[in-house]
C-alpha atoms as a PDB file:
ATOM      1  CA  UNK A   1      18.043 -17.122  19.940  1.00  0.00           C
ATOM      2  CA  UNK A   2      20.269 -17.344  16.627  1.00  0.00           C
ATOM      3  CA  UNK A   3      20.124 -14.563  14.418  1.00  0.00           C
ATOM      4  CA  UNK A   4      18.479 -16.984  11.421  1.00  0.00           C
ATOM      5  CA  UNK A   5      15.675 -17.655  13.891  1.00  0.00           C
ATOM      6  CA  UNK A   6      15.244 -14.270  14.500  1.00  0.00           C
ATOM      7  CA  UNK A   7      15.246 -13.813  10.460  1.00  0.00           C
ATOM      8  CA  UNK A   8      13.073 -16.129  10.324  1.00  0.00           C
ATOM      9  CA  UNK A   9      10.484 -14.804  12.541  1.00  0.00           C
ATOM     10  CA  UNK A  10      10.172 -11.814  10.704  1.00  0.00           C
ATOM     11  CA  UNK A  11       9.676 -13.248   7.114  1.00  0.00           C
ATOM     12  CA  UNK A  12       7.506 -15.981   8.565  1.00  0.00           C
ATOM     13  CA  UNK A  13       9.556 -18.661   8.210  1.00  0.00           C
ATOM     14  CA  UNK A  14      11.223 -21.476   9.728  1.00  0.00           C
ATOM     15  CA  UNK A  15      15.095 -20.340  10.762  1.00  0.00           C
ATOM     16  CA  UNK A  16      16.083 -23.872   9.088  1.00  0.00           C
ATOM     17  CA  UNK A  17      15.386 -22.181   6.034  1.00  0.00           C
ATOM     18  CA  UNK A  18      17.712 -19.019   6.561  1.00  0.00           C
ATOM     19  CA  UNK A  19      21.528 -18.532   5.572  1.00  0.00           C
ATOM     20  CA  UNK A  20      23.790 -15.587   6.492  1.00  0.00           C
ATOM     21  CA  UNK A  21      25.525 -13.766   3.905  1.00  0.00           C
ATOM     22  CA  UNK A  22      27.935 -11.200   3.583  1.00  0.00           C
ATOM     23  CA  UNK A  23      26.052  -9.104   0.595  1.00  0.00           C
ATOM     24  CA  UNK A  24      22.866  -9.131  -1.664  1.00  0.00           C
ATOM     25  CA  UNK A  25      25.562 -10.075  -4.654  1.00  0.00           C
ATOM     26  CA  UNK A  26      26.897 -13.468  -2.750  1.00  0.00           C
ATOM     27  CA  UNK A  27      23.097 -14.570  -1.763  1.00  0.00           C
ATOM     28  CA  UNK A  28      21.932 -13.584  -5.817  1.00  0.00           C
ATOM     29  CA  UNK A  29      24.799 -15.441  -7.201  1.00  0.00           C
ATOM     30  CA  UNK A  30      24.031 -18.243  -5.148  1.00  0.00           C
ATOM     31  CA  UNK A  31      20.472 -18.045  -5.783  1.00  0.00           C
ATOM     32  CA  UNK A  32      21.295 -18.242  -9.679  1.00  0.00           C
ATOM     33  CA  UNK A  33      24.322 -20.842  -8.890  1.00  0.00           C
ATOM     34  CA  UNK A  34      20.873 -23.093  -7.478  1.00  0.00           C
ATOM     35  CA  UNK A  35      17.966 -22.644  -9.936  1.00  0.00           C
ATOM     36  CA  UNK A  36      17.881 -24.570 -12.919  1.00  0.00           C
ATOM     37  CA  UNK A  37      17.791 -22.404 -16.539  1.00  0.00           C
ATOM     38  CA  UNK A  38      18.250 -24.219 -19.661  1.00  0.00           C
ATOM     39  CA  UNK A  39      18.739 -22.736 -23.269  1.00  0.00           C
ATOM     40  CA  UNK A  40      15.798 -20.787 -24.786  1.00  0.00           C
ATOM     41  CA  UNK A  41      14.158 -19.997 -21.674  1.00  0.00           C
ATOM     42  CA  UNK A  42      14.114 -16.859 -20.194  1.00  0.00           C
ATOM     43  CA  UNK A  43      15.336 -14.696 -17.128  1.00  0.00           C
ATOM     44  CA  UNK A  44      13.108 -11.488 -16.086  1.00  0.00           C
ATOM     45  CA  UNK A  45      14.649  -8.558 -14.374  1.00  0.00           C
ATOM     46  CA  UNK A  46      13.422  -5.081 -14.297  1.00  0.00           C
ATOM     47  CA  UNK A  47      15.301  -2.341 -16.009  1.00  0.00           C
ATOM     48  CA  UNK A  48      16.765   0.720 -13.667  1.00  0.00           C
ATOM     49  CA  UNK A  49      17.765  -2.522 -11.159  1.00  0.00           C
ATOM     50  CA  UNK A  50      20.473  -2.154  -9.122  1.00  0.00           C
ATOM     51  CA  UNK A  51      23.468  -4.273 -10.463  1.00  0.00           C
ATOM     52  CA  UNK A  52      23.947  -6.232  -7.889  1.00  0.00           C
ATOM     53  CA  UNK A  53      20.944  -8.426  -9.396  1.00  0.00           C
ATOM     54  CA  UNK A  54      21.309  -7.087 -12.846  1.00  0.00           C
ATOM     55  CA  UNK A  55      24.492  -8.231 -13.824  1.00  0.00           C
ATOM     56  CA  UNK A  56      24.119 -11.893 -11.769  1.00  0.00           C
ATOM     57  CA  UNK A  57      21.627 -12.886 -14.234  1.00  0.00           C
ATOM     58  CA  UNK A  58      22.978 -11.420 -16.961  1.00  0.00           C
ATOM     59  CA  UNK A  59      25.729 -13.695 -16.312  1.00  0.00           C
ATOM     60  CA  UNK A  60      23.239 -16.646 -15.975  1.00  0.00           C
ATOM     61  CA  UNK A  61      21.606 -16.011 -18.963  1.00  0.00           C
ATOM     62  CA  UNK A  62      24.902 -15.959 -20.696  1.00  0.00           C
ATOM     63  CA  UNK A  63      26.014 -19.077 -19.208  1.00  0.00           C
ATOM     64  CA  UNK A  64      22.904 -21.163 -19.538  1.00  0.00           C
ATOM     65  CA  UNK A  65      21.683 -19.743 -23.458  1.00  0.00           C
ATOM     66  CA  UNK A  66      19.015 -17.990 -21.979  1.00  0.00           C
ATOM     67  CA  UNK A  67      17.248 -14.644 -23.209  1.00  0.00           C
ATOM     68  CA  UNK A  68      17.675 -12.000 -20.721  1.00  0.00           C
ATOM     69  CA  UNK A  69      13.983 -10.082 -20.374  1.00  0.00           C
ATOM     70  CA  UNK A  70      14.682  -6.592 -19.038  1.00  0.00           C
ATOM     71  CA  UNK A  71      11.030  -4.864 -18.147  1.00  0.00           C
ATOM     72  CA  UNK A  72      11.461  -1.194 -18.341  1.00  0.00           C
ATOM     73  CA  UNK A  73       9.174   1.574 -16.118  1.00  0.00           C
ATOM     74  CA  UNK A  74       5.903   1.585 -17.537  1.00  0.00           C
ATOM     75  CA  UNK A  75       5.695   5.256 -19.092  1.00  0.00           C
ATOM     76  CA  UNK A  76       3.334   7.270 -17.058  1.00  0.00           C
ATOM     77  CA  UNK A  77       0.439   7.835 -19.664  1.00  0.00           C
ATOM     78  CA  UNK A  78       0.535   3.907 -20.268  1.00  0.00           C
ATOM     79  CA  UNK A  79      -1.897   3.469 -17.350  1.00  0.00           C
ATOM     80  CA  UNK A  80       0.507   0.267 -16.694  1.00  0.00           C
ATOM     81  CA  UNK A  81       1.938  -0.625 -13.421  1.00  0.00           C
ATOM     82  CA  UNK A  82       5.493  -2.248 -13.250  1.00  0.00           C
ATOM     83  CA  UNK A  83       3.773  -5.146 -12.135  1.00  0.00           C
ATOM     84  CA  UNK A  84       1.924  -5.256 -15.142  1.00  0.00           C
ATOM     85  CA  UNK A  85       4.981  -4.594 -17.387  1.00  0.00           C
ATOM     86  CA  UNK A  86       6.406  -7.934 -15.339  1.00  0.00           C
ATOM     87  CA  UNK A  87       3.316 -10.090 -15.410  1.00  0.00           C
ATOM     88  CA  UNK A  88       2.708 -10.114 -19.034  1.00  0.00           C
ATOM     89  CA  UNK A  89       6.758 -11.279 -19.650  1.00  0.00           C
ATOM     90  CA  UNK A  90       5.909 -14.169 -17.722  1.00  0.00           C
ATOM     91  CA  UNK A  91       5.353 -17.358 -19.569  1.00  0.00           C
ATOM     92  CA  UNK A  92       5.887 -21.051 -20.158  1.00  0.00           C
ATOM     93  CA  UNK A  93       9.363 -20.061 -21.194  1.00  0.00           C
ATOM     94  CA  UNK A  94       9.998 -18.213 -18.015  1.00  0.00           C
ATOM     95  CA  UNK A  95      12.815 -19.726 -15.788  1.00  0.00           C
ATOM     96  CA  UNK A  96      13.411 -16.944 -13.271  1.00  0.00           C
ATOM     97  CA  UNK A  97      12.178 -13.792 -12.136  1.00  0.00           C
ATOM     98  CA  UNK A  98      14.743 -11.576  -9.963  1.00  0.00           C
ATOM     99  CA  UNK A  99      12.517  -8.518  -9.140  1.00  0.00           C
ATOM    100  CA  UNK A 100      12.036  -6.826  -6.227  1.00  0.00           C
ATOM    101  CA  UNK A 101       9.349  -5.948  -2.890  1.00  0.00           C
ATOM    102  CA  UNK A 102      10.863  -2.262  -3.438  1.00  0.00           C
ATOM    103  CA  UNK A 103      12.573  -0.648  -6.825  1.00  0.00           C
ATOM    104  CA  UNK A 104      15.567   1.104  -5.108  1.00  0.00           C
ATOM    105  CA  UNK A 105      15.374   4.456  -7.677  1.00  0.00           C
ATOM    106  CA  UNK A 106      11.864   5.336  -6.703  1.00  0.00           C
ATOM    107  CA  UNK A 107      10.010   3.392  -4.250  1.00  0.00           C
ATOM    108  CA  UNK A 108       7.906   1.584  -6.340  1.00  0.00           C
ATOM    109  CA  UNK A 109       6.189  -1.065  -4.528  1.00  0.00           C
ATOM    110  CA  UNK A 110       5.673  -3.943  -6.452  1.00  0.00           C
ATOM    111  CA  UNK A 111       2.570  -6.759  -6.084  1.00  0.00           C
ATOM    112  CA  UNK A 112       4.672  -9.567  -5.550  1.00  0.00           C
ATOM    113  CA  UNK A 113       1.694 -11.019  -4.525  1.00  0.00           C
ATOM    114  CA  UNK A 114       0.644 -11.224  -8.372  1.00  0.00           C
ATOM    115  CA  UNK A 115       3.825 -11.930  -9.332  1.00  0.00           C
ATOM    116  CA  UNK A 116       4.430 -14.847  -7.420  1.00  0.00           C
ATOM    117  CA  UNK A 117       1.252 -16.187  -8.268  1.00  0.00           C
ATOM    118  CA  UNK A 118       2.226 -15.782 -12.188  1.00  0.00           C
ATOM    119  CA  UNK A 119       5.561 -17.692 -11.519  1.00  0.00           C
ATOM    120  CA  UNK A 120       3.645 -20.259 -10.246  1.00  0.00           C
ATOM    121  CA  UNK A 121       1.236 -20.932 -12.885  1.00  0.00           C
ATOM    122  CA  UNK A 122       4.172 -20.468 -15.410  1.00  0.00           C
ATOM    123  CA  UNK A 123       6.695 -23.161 -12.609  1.00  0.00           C
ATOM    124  CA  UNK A 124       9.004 -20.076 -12.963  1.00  0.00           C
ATOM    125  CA  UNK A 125      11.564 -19.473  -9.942  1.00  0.00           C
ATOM    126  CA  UNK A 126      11.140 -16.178  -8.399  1.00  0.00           C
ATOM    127  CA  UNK A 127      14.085 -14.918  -6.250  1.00  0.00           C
ATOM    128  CA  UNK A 128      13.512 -11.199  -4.473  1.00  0.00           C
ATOM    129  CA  UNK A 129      16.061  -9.023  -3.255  1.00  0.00           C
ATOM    130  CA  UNK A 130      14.358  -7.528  -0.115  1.00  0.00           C
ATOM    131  CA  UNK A 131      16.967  -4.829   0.251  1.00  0.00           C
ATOM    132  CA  UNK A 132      14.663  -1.991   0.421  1.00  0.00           C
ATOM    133  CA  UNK A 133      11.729  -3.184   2.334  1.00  0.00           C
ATOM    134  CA  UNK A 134      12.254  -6.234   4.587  1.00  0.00           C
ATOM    135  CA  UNK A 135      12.347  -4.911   7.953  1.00  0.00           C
ATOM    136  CA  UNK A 136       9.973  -1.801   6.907  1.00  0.00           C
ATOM    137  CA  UNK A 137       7.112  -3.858   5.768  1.00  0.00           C
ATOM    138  CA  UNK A 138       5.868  -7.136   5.719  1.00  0.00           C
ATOM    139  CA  UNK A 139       6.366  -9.486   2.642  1.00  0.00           C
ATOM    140  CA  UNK A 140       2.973 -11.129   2.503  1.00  0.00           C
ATOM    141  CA  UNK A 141       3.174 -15.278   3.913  1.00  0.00           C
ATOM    142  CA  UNK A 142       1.718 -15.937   0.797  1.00  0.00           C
ATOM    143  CA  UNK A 143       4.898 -14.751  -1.420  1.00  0.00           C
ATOM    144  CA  UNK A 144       7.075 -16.409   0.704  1.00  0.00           C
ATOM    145  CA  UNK A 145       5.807 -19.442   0.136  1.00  0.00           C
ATOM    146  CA  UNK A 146       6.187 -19.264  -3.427  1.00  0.00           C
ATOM    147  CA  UNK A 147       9.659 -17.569  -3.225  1.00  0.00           C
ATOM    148  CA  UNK A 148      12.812 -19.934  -4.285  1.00  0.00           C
ATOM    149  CA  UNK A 149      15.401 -17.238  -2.887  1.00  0.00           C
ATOM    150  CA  UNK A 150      14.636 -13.998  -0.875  1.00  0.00           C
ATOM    151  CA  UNK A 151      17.838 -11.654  -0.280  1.00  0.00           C
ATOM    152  CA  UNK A 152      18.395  -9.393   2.131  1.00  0.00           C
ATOM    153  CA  UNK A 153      21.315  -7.505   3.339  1.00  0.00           C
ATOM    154  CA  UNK A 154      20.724  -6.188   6.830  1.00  0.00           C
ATOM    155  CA  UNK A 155      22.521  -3.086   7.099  1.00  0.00           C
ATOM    156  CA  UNK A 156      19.315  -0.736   6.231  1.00  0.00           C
ATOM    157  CA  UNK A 157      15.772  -1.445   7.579  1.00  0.00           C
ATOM    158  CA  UNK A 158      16.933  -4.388   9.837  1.00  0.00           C
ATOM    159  CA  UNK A 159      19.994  -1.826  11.356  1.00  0.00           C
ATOM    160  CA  UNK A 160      22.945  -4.447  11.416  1.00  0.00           C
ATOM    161  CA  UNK A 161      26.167  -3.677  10.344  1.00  0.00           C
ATOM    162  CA  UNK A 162      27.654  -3.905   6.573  1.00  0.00           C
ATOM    163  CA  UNK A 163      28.728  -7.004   4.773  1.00  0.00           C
ATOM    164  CA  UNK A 164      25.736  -8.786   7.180  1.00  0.00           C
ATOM    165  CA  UNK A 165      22.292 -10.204   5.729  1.00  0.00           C
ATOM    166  CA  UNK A 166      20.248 -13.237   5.025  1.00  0.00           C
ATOM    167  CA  UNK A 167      18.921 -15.532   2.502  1.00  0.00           C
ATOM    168  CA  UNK A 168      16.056 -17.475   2.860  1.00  0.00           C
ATOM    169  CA  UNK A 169      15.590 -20.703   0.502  1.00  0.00           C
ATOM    170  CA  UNK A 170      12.125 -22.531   0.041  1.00  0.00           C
ATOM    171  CA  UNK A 171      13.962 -25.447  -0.952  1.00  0.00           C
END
């Protein structure tokens, strides 16, 4: 069995749909090299992100004229989630949201269940970096089919060596 299969069986999805890549920065870049941003709209990342997504679509926002949305931690006394912070960016402006399963600095576990419903009422891409969690916990079947790009280097919860991972690509 190929590694993409193998991929693939763990996400859910078909290994057709899986790429190898050498680093979450080559699979976001081509992730924002493939969705389609045009001038006015707007890109959603969450602040404290690691800036391997960060600076990608900073780039693409750049590029394309777009506003770059960056959703900050809720404070604590706010009784807001950071999924709550992200939903109510999205809107019929929204191009992209680049979030992630699991925020790096603290664990946070987002409901990217929500979220990919809300870029899907709003025909916003969503591309996750699954650094942190794929291979720890499921991503629900539900997100992935509703994900444009999901990126995941391989060399934490899926134990593989460094400069290996995996895209997956709905389209």
């Amino acid at each position: 069995m190929k590694f993409v299969e193998l991929f693939g069986e763990i996400i859910g999805a078909d290994g057709s749909s899986v790429s190898i890549i050498p680093s979450a920065s080559y699979g976001l870049s081509t992730a924002a090299r493939n969705v389609k941003v045009e001038r006015g709209q707007s890109i959603i990342v969450l602040g404290e992100e690691h800036s391997s997504n960060r600076l990608t679509w900073q780039a693409k926002s750049r590029e394309c004229g777009a506003s770059l949305v960056v959703v900050s931690p809720p404070l604590e006394d706010s009784g807001l989630s950071w999924t709550d912070a992200i939903c109510q960016e999205i809107d019929s402006s929204t191009a992209v949201v680049a979030c992630v399963h699991t925020h790096w600095t603290d664990g946070t576990l987002l409901d990217v269940e929500r979220i990919a419903d809300m870029c899907s009422e709003n025909s916003a891409a969503l591309v996750i970096d699954g650094t942190q969690s794929i291979g720890a916990m499921e991503l629900p079947k539900s997100v992935l089919e509703k994900t444009d790009f999901l990126v995941v280097p391989a060399f934490k919860w899926l134990m593989c060596p460094y400069g290996f991972g995996f895209m997956y690509s709905l389209g």
